[in-house]
Protein backbone atom coordinates (compact mmCIF):
# COMPACT_ATOMS: atom_id res chain seq x y z
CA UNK A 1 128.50 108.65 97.44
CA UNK A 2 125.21 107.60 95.37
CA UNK A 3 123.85 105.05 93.96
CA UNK A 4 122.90 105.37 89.76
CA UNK A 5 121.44 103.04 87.49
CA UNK A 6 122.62 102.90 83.97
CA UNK A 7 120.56 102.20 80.96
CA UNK A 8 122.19 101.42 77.86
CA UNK A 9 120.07 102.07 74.79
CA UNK A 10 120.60 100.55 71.46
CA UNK A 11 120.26 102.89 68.29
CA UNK A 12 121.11 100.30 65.90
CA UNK A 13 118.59 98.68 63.48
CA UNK A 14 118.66 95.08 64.62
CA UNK A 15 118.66 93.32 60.73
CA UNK A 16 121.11 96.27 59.28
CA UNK A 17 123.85 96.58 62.25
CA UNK A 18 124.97 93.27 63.55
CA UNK A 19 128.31 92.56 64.35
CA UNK A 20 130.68 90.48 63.31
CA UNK A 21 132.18 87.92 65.46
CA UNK A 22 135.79 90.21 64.79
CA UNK A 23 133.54 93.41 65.85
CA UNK A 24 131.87 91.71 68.97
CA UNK A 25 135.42 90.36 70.32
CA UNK A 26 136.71 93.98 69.86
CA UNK A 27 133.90 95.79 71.89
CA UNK A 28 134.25 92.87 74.47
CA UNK A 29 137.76 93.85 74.94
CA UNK A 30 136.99 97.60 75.00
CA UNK A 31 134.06 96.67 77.42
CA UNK A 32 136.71 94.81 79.52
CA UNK A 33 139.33 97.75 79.36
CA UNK A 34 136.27 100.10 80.46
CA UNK A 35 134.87 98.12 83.40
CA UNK A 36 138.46 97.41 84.95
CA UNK A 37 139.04 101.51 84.61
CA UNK A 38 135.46 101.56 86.48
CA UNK A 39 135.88 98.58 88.68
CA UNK A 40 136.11 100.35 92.02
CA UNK A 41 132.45 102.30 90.76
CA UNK A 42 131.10 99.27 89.22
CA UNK A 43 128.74 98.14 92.10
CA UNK A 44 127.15 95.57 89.59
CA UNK A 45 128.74 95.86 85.78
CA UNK A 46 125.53 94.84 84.80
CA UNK A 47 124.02 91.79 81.67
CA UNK A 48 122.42 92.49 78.21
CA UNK A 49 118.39 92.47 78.83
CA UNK A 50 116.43 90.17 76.87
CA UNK A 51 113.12 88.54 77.40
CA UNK A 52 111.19 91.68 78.38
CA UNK A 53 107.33 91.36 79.90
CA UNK A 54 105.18 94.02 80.74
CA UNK A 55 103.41 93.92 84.07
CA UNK A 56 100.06 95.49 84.96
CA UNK A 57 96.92 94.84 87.43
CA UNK A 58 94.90 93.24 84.33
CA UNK A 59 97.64 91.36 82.27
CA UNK A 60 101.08 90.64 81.38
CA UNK A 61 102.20 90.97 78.02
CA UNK A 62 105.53 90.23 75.75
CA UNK A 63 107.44 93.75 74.50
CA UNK A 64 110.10 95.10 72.52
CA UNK A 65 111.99 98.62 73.25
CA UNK A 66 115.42 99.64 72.89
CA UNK A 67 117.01 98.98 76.38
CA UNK A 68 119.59 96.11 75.53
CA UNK A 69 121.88 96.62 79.08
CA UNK A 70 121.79 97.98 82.56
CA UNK A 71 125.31 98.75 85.05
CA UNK A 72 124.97 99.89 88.69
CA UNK A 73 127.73 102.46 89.71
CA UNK A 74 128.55 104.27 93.17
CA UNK A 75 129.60 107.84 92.27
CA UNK A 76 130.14 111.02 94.28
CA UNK A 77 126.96 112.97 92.44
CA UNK A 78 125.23 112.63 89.33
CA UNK A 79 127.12 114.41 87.11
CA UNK A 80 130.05 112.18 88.20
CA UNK A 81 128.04 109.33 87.56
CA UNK A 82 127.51 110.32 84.23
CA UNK A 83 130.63 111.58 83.45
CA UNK A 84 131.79 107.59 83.61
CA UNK A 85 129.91 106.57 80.92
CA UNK A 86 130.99 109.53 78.53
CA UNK A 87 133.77 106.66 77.57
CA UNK A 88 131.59 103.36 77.36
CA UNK A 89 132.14 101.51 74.73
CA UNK A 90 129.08 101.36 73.55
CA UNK A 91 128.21 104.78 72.92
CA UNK A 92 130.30 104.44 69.85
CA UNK A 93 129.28 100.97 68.60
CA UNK A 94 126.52 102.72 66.80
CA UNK A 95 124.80 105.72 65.74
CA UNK A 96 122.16 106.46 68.43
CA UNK A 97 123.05 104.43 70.96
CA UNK A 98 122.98 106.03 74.43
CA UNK A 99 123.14 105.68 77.98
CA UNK A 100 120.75 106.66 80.45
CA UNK A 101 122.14 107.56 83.80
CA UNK A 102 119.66 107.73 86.73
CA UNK A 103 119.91 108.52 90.85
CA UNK A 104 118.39 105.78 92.84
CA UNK A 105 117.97 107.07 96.35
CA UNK A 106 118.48 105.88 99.41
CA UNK A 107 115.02 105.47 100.76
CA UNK A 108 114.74 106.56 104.22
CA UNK A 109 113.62 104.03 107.22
């Protein structure tokens, strides 16, 4: 078993696309029908990201891309891993959203 990190990605324009309270309680549900599915996998089920800084040796600074979520799953390989997420609901909220699905290693002692 491995450890992957999932990215979710948001695809929808932020003034155009929001949802409505009907359309958020109905991709919570979905979420919550997903994640007990995935709940032995679902090391951490992961928490929207907000707030993002940018961290270098001469400054921090405020920015703005489109990761909106992260999920930590346990998963035989990483085509398993990523097979789980073929069903997430958010890859259907809207056009272009996507999920990034990336090994994280065990890092030897």
């Amino acid at each position: 078993m491995g450890k992957f990190l999932a990215i979710l990605h948001g695809g929808a324009d932020p003034d155009k696309d929001q949802l409505t309270d009907e359309q958020q309680s109905e991709f919570m549900t979905a979420w919550a029908t997903y994640a007990q599915a995935h709940e032995e996998a679902l090391l951490d089920p992961g928490s929207p990201l907000y707030r993002k800084k940018r961290v270098t040796s001469t400054y921090v600074e405020d920015f703005e891309d489109s990761k909106i979520a992260y999920a930590l799953v346990d998963a035989p390989s990483h085509d398993a891993a990523a097979q789980m997420f073929k069903d997430h609901p958010h890859v259907g909220l809207h056009d272009g959203n996507s999920i990034e699905v990336i090994e994280c290693p065990v890092i030897p002692s």
